[in-house]
Structures are given as C-alpha cells and as structure tokens.
C-alpha atoms as a PDB file:
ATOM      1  CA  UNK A   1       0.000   0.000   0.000  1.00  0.00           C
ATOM      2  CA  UNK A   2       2.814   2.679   0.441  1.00  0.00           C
ATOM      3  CA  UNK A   3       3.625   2.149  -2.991  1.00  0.00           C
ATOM      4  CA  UNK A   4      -0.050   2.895  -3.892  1.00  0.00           C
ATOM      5  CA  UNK A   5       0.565   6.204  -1.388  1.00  0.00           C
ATOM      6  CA  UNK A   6       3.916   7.617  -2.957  1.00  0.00           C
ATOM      7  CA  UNK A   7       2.208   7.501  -6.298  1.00  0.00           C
ATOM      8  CA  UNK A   8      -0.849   9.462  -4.893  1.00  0.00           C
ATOM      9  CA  UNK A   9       1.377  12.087  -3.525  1.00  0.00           C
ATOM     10  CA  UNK A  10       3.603  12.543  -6.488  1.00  0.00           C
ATOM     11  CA  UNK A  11      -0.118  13.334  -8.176  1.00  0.00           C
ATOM     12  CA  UNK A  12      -0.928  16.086  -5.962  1.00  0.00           C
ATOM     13  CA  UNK A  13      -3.896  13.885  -3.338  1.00  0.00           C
ATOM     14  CA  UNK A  14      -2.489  13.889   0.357  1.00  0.00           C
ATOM     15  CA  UNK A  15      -3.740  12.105   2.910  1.00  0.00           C
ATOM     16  CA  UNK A  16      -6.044  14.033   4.250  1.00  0.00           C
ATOM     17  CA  UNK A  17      -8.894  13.200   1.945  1.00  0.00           C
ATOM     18  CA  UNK A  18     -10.983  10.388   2.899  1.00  0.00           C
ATOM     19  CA  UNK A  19     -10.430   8.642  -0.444  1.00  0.00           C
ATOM     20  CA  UNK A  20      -6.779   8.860  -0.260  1.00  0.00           C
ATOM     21  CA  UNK A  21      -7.042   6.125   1.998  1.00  0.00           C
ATOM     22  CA  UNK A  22      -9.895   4.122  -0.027  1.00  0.00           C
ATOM     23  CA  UNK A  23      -7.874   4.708  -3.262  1.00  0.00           C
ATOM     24  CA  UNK A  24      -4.093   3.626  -2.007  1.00  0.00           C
ATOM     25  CA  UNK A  25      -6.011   0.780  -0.356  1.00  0.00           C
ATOM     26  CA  UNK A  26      -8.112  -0.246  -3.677  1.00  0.00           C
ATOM     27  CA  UNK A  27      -4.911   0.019  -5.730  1.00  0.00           C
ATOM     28  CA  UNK A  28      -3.088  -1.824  -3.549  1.00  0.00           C
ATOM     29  CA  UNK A  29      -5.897  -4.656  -4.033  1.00  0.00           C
ATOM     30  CA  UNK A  30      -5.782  -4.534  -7.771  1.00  0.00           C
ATOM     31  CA  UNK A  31      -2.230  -4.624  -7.940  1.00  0.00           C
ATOM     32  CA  UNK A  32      -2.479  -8.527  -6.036  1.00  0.00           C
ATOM     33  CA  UNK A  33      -5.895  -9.116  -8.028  1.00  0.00           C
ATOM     34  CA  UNK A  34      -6.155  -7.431 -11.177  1.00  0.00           C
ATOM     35  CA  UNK A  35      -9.585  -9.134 -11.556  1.00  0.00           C
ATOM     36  CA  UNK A  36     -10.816  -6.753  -9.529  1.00  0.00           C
ATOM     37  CA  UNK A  37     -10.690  -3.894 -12.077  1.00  0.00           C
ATOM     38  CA  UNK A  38     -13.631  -5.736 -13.967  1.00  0.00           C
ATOM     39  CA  UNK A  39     -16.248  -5.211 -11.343  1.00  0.00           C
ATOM     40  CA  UNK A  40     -15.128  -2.483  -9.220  1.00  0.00           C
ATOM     41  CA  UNK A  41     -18.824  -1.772  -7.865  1.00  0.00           C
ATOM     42  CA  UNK A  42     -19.928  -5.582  -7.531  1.00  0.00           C
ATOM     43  CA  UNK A  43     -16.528  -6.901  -5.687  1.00  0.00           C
ATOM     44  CA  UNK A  44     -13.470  -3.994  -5.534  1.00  0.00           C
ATOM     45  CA  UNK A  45     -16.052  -1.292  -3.622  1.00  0.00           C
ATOM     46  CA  UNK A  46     -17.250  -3.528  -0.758  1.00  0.00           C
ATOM     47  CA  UNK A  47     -14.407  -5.321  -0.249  1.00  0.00           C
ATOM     48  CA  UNK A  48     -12.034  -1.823   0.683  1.00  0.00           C
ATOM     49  CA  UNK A  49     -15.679  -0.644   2.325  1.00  0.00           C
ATOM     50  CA  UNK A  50     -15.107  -3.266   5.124  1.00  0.00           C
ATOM     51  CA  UNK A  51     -11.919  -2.551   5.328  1.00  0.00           C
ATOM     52  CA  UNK A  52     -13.030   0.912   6.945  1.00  0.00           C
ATOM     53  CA  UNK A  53     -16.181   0.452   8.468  1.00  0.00           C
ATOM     54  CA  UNK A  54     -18.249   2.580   5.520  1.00  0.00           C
ATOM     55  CA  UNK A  55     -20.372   2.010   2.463  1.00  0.00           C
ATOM     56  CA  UNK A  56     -19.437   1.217  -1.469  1.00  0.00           C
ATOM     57  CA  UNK A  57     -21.286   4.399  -2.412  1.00  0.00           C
ATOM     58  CA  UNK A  58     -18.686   6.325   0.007  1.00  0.00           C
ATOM     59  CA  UNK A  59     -15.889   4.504  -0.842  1.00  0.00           C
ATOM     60  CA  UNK A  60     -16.580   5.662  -5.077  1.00  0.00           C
ATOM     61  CA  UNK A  61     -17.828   9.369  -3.432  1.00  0.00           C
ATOM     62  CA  UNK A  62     -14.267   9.172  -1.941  1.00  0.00           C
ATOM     63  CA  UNK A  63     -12.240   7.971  -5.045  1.00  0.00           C
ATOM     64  CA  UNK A  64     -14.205  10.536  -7.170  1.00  0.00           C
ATOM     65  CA  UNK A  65     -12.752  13.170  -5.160  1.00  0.00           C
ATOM     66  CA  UNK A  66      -9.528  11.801  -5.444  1.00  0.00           C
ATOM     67  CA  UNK A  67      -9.814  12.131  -8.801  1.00  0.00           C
ATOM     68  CA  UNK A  68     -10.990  15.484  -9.117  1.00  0.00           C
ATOM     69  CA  UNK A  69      -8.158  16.825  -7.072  1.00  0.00           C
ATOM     70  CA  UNK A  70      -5.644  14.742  -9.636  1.00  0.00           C
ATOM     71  CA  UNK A  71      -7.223  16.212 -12.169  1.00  0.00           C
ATOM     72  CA  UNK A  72      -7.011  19.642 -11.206  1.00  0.00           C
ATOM     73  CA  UNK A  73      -3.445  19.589  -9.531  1.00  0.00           C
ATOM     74  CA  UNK A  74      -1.962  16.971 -12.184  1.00  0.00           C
ATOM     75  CA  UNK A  75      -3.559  16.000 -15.260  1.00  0.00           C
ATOM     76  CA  UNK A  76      -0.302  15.575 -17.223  1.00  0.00           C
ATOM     77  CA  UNK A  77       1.611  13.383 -15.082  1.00  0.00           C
ATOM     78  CA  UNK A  78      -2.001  10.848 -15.166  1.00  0.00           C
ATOM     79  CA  UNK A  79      -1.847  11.095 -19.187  1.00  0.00           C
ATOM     80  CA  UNK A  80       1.627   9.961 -19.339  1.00  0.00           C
ATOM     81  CA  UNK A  81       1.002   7.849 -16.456  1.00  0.00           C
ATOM     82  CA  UNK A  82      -1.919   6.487 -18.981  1.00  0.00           C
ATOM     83  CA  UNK A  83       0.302   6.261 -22.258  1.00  0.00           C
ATOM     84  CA  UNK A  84      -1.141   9.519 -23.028  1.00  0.00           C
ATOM     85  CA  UNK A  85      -3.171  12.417 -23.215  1.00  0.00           C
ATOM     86  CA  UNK A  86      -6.268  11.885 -21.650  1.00  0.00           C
ATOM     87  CA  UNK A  87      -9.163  13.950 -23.327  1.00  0.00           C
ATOM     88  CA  UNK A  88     -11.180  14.143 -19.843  1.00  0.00           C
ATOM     89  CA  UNK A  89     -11.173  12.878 -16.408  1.00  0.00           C
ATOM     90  CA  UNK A  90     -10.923   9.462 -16.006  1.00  0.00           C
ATOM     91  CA  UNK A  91     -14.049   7.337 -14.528  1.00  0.00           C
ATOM     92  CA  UNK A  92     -12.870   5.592 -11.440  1.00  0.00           C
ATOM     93  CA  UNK A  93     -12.472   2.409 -12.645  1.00  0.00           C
ATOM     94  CA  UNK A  94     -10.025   4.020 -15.508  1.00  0.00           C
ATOM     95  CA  UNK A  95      -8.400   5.732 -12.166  1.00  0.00           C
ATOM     96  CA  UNK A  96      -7.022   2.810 -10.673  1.00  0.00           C
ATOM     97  CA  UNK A  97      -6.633   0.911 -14.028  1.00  0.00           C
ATOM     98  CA  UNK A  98      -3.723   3.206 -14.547  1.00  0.00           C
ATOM     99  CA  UNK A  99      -2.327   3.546 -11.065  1.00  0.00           C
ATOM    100  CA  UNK A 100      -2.386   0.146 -10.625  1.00  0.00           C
ATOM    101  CA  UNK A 101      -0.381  -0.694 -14.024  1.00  0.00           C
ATOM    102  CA  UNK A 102       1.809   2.377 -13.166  1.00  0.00           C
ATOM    103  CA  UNK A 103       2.811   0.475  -9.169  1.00  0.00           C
ATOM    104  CA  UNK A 104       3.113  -3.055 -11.084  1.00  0.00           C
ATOM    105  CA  UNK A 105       5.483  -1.990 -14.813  1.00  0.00           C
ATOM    106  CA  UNK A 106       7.338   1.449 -13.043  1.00  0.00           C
ATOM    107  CA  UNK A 107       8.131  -0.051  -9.732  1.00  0.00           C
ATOM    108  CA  UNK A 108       7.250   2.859  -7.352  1.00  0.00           C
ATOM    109  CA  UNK A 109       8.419   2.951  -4.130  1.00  0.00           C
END
C-alpha cells in the first residue's frame, strides 16, 4: 500500500482526503488481483468498504474526489502515467486501471 501512497502524492492527493485512503487501499488490491478492475462496484467497492467500516457508495464518493483533485493539480503526469493524453477525467475504474499498471510496470516505491 505505500507504494499505492507515494504515487498518490507525487499526483498532488495527500492524505487528508478520505479517499486517499480508499484509493491507495483499492490500488493496492488490484495490484495482487487485477480481476478486480472488472467489477469495481460488484466486488473492488465492498471489499475496501469493510476494510473501513463505511459504504461502497462512500468509498466511489471518496475515489471521485480523489480524482478530481488529480485532475485539477496533475492531469499531465495521469496522461503519461496512462500512455497519453487523456481527453477528460478518467471514470474511477479508468483511475485505478492506470495507477495500478503504473505500481506493477514502473516499480514505485
């Protein structure tokens, strides 16, 4: 998961948004099953809402935000991150597609 977290700082999110937490932990998840970027809502979202103690809907709410903040702070570093320029913010299940492939083929520590 601190790999997951070093990424999210180098795009702008700290941790004091909820999501930060939901995201680094959901990416962290998808890095050890990557199956779990086909149904984020079905198995990905409840599975980091036990985790802490909230709901799926919060847990996307919280990733959302996550996003927004990447997206104003650092959309260029997330298009290169995503092989390139990304003509609009990413849906959350594009999010963590490409934060999960950038922890498993960059190595970030």
């Amino acid at each position: 998961m601190t790999q997951a977290c070093a990424l999210l700082h180098r795009l702008g999110v700290t941790a004091n948004y909820k999501g930060y937490a939901y995201a680094a932990y959901a990416a962290a998840l998808c890095v050890e099953r990557p199956d779990l970027l086909l149904l984020v809502t079905k198995n990905l979202y409840p599975e980091v809402a036990r985790r802490y103690q909230t709901t799926w809907q919060a847990v996307e709410r919280g990733i959302r935000s996550v996003i927004a903040v990447v997206w104003a702070r650092n959309p260029a570093l997330l298009g290169r991150m995503a092989g390139g320029a990304l003509e609009g913010k990413p849906r959350s299940t594009q999010f963590l597609a490409i934060i999960t492939a950038e922890i498993q083929f960059s190595g970030v520590k």
